[in-house]
C-alpha atoms as a PDB file:
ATOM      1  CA  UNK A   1       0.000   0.000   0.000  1.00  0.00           C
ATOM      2  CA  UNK A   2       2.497   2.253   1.000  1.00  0.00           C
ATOM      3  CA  UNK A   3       4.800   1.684  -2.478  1.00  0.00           C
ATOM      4  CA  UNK A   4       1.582   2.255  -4.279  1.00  0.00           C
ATOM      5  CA  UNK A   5       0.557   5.609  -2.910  1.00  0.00           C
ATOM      6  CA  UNK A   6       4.844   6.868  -3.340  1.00  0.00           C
ATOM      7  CA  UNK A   7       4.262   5.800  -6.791  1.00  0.00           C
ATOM      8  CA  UNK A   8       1.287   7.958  -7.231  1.00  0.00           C
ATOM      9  CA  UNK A   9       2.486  10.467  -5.755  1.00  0.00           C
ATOM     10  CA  UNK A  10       5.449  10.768  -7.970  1.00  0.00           C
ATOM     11  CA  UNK A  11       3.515  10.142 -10.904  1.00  0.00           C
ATOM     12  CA  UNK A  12       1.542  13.125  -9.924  1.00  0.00           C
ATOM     13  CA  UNK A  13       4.514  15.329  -9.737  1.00  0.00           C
ATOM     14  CA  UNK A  14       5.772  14.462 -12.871  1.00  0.00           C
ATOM     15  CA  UNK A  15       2.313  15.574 -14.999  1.00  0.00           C
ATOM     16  CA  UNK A  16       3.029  18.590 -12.511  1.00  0.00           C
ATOM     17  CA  UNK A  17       6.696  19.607 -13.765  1.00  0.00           C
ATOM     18  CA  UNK A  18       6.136  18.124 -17.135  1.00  0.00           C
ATOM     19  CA  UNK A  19       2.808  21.067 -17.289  1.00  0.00           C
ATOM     20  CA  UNK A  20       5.147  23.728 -15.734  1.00  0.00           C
ATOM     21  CA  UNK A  21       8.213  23.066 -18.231  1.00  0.00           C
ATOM     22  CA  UNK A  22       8.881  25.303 -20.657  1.00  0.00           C
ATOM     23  CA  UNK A  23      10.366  22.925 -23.376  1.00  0.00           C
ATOM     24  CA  UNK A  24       6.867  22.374 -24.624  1.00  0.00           C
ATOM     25  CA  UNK A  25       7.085  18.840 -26.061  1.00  0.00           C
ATOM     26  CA  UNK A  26       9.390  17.262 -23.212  1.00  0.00           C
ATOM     27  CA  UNK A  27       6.725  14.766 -21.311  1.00  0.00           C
ATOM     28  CA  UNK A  28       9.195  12.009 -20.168  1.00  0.00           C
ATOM     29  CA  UNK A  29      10.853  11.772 -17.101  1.00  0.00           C
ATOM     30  CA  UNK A  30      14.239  11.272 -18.129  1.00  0.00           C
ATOM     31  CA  UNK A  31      14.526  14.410 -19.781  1.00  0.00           C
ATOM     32  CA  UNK A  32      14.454  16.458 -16.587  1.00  0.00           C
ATOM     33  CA  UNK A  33      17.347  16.998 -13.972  1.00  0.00           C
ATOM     34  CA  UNK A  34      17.510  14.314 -11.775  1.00  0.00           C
ATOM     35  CA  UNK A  35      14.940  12.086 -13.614  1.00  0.00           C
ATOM     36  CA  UNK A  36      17.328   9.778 -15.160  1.00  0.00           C
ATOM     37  CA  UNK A  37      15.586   6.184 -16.088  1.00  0.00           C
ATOM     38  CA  UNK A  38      17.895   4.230 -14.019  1.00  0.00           C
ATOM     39  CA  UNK A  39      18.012   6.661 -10.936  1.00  0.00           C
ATOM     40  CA  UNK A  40      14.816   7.697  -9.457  1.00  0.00           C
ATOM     41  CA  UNK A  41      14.999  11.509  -7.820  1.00  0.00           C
ATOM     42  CA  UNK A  42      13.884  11.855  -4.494  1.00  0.00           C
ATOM     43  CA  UNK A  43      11.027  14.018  -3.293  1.00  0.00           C
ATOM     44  CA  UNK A  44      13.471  16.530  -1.955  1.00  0.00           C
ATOM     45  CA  UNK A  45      15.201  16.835  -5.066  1.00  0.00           C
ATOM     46  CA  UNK A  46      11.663  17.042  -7.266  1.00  0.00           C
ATOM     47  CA  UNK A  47      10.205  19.699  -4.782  1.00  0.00           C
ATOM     48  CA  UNK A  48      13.528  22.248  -5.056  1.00  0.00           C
ATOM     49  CA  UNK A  49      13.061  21.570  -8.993  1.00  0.00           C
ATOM     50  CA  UNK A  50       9.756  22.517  -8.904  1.00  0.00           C
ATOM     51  CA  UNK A  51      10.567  26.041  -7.180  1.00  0.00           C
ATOM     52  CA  UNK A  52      13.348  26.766  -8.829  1.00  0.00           C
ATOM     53  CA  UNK A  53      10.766  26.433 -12.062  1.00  0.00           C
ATOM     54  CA  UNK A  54       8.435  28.672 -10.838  1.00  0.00           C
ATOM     55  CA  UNK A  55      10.864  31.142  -9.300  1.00  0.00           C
ATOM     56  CA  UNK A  56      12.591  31.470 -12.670  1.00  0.00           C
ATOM     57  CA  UNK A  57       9.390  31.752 -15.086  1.00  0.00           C
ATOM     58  CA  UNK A  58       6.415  33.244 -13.657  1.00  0.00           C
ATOM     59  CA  UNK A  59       7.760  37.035 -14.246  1.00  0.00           C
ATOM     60  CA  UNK A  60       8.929  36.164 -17.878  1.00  0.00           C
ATOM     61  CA  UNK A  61       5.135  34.701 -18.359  1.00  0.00           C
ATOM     62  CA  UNK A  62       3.660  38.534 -17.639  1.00  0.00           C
ATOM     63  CA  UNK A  63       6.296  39.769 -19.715  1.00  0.00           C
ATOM     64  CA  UNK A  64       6.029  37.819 -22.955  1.00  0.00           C
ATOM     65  CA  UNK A  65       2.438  39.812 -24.017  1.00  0.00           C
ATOM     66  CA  UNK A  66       4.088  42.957 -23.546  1.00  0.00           C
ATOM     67  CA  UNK A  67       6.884  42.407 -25.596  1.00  0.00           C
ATOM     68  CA  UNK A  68       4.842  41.144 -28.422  1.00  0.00           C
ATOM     69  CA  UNK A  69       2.410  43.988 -28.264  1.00  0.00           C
ATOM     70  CA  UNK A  70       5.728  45.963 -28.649  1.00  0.00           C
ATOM     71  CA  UNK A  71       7.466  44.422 -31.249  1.00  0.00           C
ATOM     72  CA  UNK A  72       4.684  44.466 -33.455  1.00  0.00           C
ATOM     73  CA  UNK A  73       3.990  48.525 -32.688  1.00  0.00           C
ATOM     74  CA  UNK A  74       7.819  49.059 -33.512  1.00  0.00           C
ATOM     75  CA  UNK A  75       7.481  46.966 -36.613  1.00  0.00           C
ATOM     76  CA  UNK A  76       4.633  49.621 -37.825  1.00  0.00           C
ATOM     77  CA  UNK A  77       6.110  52.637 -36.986  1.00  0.00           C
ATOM     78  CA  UNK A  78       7.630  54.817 -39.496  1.00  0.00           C
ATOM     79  CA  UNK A  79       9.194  58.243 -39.743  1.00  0.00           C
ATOM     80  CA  UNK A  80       6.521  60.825 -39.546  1.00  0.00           C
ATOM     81  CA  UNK A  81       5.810  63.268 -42.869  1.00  0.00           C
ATOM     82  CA  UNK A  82       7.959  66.686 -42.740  1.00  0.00           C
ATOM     83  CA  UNK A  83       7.657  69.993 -44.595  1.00  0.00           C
ATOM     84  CA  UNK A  84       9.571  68.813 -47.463  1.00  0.00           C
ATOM     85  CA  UNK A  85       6.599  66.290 -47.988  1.00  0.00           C
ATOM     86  CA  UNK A  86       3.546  68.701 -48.003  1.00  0.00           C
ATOM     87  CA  UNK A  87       4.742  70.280 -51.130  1.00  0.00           C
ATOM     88  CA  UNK A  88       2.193  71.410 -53.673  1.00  0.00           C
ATOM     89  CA  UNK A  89       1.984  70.434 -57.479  1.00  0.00           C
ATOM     90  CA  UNK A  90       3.114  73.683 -58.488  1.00  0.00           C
ATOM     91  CA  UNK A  91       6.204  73.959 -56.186  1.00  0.00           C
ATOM     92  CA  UNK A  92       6.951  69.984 -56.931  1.00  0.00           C
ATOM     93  CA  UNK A  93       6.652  70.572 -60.615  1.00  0.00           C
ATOM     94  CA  UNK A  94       7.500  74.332 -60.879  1.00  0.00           C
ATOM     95  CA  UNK A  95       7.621  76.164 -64.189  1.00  0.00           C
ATOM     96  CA  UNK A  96      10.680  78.652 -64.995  1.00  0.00           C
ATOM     97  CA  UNK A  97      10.259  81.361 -66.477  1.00  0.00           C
ATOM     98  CA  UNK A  98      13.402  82.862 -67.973  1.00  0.00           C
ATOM     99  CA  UNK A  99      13.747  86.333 -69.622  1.00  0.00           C
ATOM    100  CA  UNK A 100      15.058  85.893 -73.249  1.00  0.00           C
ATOM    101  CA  UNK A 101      16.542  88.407 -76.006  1.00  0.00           C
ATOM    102  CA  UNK A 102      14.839  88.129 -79.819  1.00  0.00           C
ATOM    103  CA  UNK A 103      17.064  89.587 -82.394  1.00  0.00           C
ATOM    104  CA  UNK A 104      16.972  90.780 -86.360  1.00  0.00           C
ATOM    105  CA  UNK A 105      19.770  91.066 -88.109  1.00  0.00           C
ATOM    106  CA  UNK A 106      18.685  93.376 -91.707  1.00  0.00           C
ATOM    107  CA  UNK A 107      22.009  93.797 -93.897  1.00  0.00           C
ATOM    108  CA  UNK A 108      21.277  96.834 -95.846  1.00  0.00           C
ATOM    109  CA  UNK A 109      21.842  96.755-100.361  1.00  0.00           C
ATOM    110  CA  UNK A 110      25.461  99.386-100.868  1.00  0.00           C
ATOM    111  CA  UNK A 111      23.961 102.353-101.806  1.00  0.00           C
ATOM    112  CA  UNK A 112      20.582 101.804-101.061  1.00  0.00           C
ATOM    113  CA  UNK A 113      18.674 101.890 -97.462  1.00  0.00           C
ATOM    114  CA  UNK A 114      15.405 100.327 -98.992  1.00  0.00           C
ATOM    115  CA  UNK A 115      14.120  96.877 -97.573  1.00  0.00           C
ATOM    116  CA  UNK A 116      13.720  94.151-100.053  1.00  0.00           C
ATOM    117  CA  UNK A 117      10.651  91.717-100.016  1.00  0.00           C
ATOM    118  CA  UNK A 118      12.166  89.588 -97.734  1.00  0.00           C
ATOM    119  CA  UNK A 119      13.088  92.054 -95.503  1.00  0.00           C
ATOM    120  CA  UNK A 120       8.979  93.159 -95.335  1.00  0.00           C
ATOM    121  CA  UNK A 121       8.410  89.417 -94.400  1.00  0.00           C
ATOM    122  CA  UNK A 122      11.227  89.020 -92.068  1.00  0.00           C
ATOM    123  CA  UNK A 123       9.993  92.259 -90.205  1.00  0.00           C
ATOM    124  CA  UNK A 124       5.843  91.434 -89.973  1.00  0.00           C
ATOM    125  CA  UNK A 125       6.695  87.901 -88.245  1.00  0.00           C
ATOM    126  CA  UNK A 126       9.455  89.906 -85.766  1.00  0.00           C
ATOM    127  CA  UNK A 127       6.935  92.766 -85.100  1.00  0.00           C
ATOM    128  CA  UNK A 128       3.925  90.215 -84.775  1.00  0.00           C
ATOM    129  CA  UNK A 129       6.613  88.361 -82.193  1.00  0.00           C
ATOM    130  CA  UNK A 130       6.996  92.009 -80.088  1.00  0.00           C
ATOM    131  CA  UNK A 131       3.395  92.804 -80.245  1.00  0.00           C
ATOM    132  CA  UNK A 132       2.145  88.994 -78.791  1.00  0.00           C
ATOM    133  CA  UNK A 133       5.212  88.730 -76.578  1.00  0.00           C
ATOM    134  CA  UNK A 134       7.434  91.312 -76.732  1.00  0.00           C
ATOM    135  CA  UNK A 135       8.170  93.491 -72.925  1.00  0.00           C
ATOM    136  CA  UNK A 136      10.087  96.873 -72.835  1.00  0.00           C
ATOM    137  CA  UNK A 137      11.349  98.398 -75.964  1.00  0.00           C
ATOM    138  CA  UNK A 138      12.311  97.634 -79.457  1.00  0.00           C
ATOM    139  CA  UNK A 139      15.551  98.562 -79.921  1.00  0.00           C
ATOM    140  CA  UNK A 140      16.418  99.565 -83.395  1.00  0.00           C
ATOM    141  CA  UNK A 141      20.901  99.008 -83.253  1.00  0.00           C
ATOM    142  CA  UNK A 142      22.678 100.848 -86.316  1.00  0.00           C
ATOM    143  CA  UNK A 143      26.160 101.224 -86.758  1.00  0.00           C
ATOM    144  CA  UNK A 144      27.761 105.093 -86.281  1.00  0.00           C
ATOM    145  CA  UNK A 145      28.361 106.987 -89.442  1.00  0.00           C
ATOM    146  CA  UNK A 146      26.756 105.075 -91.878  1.00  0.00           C
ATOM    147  CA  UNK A 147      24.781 106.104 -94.512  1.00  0.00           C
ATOM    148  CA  UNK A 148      23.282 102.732 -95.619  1.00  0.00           C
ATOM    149  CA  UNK A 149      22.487 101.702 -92.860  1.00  0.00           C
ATOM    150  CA  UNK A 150      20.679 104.762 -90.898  1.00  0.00           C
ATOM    151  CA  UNK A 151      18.349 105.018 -93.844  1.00  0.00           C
ATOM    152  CA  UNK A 152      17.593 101.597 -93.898  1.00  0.00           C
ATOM    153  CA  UNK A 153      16.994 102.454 -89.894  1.00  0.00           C
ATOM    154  CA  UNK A 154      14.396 104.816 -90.876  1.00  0.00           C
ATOM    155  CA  UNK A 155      12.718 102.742 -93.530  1.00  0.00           C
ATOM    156  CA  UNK A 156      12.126  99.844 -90.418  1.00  0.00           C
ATOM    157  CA  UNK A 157      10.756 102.205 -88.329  1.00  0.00           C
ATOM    158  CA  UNK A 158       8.188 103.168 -90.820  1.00  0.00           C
ATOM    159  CA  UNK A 159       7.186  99.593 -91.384  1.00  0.00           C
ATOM    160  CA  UNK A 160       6.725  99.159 -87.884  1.00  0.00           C
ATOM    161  CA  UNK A 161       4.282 101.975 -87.440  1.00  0.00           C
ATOM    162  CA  UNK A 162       2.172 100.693 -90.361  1.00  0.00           C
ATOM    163  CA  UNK A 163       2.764  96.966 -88.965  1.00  0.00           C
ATOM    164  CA  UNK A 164       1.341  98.027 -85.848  1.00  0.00           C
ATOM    165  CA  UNK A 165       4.250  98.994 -83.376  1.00  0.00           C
ATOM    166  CA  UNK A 166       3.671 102.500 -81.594  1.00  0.00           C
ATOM    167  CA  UNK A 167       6.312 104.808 -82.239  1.00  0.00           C
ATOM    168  CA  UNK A 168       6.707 105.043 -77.959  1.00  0.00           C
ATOM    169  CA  UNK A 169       7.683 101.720 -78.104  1.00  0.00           C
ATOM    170  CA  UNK A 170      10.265 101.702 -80.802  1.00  0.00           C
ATOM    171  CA  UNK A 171      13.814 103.176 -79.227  1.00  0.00           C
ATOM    172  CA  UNK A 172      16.837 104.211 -81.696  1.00  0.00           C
ATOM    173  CA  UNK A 173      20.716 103.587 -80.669  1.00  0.00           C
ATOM    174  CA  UNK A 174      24.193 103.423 -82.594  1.00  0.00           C
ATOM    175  CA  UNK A 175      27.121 100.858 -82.047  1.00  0.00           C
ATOM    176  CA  UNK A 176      30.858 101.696 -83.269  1.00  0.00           C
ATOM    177  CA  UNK A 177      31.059 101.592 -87.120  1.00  0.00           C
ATOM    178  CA  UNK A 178      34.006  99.188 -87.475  1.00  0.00           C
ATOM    179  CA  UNK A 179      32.095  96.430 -86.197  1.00  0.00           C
ATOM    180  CA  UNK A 180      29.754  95.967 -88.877  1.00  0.00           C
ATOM    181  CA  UNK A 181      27.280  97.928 -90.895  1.00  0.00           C
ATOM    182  CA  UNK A 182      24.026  95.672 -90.737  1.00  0.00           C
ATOM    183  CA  UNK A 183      20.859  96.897 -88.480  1.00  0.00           C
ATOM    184  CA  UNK A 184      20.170  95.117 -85.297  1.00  0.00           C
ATOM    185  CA  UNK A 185      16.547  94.880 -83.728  1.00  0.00           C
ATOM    186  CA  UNK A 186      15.874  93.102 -80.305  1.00  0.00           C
ATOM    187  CA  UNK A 187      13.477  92.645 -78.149  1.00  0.00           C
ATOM    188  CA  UNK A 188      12.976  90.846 -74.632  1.00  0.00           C
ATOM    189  CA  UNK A 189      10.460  88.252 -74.182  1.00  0.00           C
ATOM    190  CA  UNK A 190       9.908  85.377 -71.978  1.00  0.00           C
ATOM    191  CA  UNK A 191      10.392  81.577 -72.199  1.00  0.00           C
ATOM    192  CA  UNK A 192       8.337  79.163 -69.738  1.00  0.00           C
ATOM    193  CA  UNK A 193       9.895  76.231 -68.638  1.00  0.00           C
ATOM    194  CA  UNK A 194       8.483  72.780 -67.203  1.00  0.00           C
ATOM    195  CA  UNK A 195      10.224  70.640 -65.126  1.00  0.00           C
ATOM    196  CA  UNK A 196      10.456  67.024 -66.754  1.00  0.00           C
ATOM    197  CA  UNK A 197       8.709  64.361 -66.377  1.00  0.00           C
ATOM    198  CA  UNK A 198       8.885  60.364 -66.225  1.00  0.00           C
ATOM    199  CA  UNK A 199      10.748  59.943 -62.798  1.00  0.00           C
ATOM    200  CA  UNK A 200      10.156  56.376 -61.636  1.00  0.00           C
ATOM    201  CA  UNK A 201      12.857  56.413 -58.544  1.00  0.00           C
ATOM    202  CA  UNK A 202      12.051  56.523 -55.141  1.00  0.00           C
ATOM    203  CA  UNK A 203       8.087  55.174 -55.137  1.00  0.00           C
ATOM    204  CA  UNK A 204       8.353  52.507 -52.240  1.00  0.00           C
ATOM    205  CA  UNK A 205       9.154  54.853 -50.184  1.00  0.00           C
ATOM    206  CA  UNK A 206       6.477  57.246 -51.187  1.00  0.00           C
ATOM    207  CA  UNK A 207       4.077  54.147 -50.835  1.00  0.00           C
ATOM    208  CA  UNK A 208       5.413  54.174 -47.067  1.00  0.00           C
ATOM    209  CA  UNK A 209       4.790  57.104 -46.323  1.00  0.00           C
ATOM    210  CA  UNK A 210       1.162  57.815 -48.256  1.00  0.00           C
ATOM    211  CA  UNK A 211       2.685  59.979 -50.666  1.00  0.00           C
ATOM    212  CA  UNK A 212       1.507  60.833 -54.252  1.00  0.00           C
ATOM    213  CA  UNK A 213       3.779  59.548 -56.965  1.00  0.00           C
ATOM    214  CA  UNK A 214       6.463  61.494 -58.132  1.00  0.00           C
ATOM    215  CA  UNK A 215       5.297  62.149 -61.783  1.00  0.00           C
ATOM    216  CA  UNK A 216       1.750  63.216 -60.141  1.00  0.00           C
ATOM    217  CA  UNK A 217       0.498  66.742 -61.810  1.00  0.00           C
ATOM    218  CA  UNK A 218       3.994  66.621 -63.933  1.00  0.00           C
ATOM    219  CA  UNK A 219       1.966  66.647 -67.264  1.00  0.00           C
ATOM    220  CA  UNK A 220      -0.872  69.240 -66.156  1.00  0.00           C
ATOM    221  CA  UNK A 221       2.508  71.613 -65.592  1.00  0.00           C
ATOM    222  CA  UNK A 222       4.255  70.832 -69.192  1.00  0.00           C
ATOM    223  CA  UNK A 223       0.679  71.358 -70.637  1.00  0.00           C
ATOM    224  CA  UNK A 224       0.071  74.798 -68.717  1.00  0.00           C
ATOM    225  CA  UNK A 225       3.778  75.812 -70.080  1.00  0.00           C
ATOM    226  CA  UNK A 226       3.354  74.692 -73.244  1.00  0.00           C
ATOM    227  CA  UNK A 227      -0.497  76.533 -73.722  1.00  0.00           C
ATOM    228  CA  UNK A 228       0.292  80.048 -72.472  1.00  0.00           C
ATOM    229  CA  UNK A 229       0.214  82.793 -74.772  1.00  0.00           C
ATOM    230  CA  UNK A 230       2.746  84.959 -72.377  1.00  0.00           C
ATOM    231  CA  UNK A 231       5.044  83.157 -70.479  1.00  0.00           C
ATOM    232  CA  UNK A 232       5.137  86.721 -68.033  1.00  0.00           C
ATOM    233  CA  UNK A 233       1.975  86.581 -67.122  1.00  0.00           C
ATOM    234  CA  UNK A 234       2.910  83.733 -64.410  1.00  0.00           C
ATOM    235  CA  UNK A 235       5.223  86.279 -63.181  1.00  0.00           C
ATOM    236  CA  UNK A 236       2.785  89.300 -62.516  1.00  0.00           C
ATOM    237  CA  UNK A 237      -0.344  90.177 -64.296  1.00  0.00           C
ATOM    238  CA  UNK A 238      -0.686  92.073 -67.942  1.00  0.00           C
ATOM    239  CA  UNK A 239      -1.067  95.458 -68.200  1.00  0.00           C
ATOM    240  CA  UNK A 240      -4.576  96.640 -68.901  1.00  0.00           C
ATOM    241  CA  UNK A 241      -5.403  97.991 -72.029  1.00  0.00           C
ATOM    242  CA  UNK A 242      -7.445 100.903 -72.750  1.00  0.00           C
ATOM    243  CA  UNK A 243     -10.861 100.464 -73.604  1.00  0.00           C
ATOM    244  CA  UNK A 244     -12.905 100.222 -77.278  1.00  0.00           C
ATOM    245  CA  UNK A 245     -13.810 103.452 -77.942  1.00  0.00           C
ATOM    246  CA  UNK A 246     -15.658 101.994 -81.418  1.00  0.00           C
ATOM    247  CA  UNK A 247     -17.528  99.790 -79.338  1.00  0.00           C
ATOM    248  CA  UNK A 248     -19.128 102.533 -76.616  1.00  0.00           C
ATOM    249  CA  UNK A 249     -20.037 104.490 -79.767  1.00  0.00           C
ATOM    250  CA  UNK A 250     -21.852 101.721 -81.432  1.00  0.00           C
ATOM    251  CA  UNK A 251     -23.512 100.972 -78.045  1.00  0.00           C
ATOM    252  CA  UNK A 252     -24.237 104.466 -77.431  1.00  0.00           C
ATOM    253  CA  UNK A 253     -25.354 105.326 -81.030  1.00  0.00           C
ATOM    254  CA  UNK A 254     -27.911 101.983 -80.940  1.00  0.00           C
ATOM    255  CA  UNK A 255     -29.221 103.649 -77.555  1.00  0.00           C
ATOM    256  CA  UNK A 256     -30.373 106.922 -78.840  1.00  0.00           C
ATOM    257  CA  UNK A 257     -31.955 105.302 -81.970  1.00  0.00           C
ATOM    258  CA  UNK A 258     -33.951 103.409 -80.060  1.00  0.00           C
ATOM    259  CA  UNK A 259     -32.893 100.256 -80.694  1.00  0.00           C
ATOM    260  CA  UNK A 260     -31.938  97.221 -78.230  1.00  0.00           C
ATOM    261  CA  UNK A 261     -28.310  97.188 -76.789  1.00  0.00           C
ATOM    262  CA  UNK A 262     -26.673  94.562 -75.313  1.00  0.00           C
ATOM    263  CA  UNK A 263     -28.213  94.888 -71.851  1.00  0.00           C
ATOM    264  CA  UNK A 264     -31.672  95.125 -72.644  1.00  0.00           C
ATOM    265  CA  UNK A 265     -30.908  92.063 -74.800  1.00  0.00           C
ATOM    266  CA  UNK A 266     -30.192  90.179 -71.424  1.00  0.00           C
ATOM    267  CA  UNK A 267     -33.095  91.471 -69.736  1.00  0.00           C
ATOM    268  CA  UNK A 268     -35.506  89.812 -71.906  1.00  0.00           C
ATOM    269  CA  UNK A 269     -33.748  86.274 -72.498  1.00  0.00           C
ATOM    270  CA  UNK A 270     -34.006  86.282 -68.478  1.00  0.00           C
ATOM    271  CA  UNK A 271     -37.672  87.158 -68.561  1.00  0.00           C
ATOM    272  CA  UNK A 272     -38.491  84.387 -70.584  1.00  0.00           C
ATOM    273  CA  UNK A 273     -36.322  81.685 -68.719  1.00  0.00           C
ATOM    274  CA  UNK A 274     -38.465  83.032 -65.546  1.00  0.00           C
ATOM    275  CA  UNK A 275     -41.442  82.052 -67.607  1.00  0.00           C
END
C-alpha cells in the first residue's frame, strides 16, 4: 500500500513539472534533472526543482504579451511626414520662367537703305513676335556713321508703325562703325519652362509614407507651359489695355436710336427663362 501511494504520488509530480516546463514537447521523465531512467529523484530533489521552475518563469510569463504587443507597434512605426513632404503640385513641378533676347539682323543693299521683299516678311513675323510677346522696348541698333544703314533704320521704323508697333515703343541707338554695318533689332520676351517628367525612382518609399507619386500633376505643368500665350503673365499680371472706344459708340449710337443694346438684350432672355 504504502509503495503504491509513493508511486502515485510521484507520478503526480511528474504531470506537474512536465505542465510547468517550458520545453513544450518534453513529457518524459528522463529528460528532466535528476529524472534519469535508471536513478529515481527523491522528493526533496523534485520539490527544489519545482521552485526553482516557478521562481525562474512566472515574471517572464507577464512579460512575454508585452513584448509582443511591442514588437509588433515598432514593426509599424515609421518616420513621420515633414515639410519637405507637403509640397504642392506647383512647387513639386514648378515652371521657370526665364527672360530671353529676340534679335533681327537686316544687312542693308550698298547704296541703297530700302528693304527688299524679304526684308517686309522678315519684319511682320518679328513685329507680330513684339506685339504677342514682346516686354520693354524695341531697340532699333545701327552702326555710327553710316549712310546705308541709318536710312535703312528709318525705312524699319516706318514699317513698324504701319505693322502696328507704336512709335513710344520703338527706341533708336548706334554701335561703333568698325564692327559691322548691318541693323540690329531686339526685343525681350519670356520663355516658360516645365520641369520634366517620367521619374520612376524613389516610389516605395512614397508608398510608405502615403505619398503621391512622383510624376503626379507633372503633365498638367508641361501642358500649362506649353499653352500660355505669355510666359510673363505667371510672373505678374498684364497690363490693362485701354478700352474700345468703337464699341461705346456703337452701343451708345444703338441707344439713342432706339434700338436694343446689349443689356436690354439680357433682360428679356431672363424674362423668358423666368417664364
Amino acid at each position: 500500500m504504502k509503495a503504491s501511494l509513493q508511486t502515485l504520488r510521484r507520478g503526480s509530480l511528474l504531470q506537474v513539472i512536465s505542465k510547468r516546463s517550458c520545453w513544450g514537447g518534453l513529457r518524459q521523465p528522463m529528460d528532466l534533472p535528476g529524472l534519469g531512467s535508471k536513478k529515481k529523484p527523491s522528493k526533496g530533489r523534485l520539490d527544489l526543482f519545482l521552485i526553482r521552475k516557478s521562481m525562474t518563469w512566472k515574471p517572464f510569463d507577464k512579460l512575454l504579451p508585452m513584448m509582443a504587443i511591442l514588437a509588433i507597434v515598432s514593426g509599424c512605426g515609421t518616420a513621420i511626414n515633414g515639410a519637405e513632404d507637403a509640397l504642392t503640385i506647383q512647387e513639386q513641378h514648378p515652371i521657370s520662367v526665364d527672360r530671353q533676347m529676340v534679335t533681327l539682323i537686316l544687312t542693308p543693299i550698298s547704296g541703297s537703305g530700302t528693304l527688299s521683299d524679304i526684308d517686309h516678311v522678315r519684319l511682320r513675323t518679328f513685329a507680330d513676335g513684339y506685339l504677342n510677346q514682346g516686354h520693354g522696348p524695341l531697340m532699333i541698333i545701327a552702326p555710327q556713321d553710316h549712310l546705308d544703314a541709318h536710312l535703312m533704320a528709318g525705312n524699319v521704323e516706318r514699317a513698324l508703325q504701319e505693322i502696328g508697333v507704336t512709335a513710344g515703343a520703338v527706341k533708336k541707338t548706334n554701335y561703333a562703325k568698325a564692327t559691322g554695318r548691318d541693323v540690329v533689332l531686339t526685343y525681350a520676351h519670356y520663355v516658360a519652362t516645365p520641369s520634366a517628367c517620367g521619374v520612376w525612382t524613389d516610389t516605395r518609399r512614397r508608398d510608405r509614407k502615403n505619398l503621391r507619386s512622383p510624376n503626379f500633376g507633372c503633365a498638367t505643368q508641361n501642358n500649362l507651359a506649353a499653352m500660355i500665350v505669355d510666359p510673363h503673365d505667371l510672373i505678374a499680371p498684364a497690363d490693362m489695355t485701354s478700352p474700345d472706344s468703337a464699341i461705346r459708340i456703337r452701343s451708345v449710337r444703338a441707344f439713342r436710336e432706339g434700338k436694343k443694346t446689349s443689356t436690354a438684350t439680357d433682360q428679356t432672355i431672363e424674362a423668358r427663362i423666368a417664364e
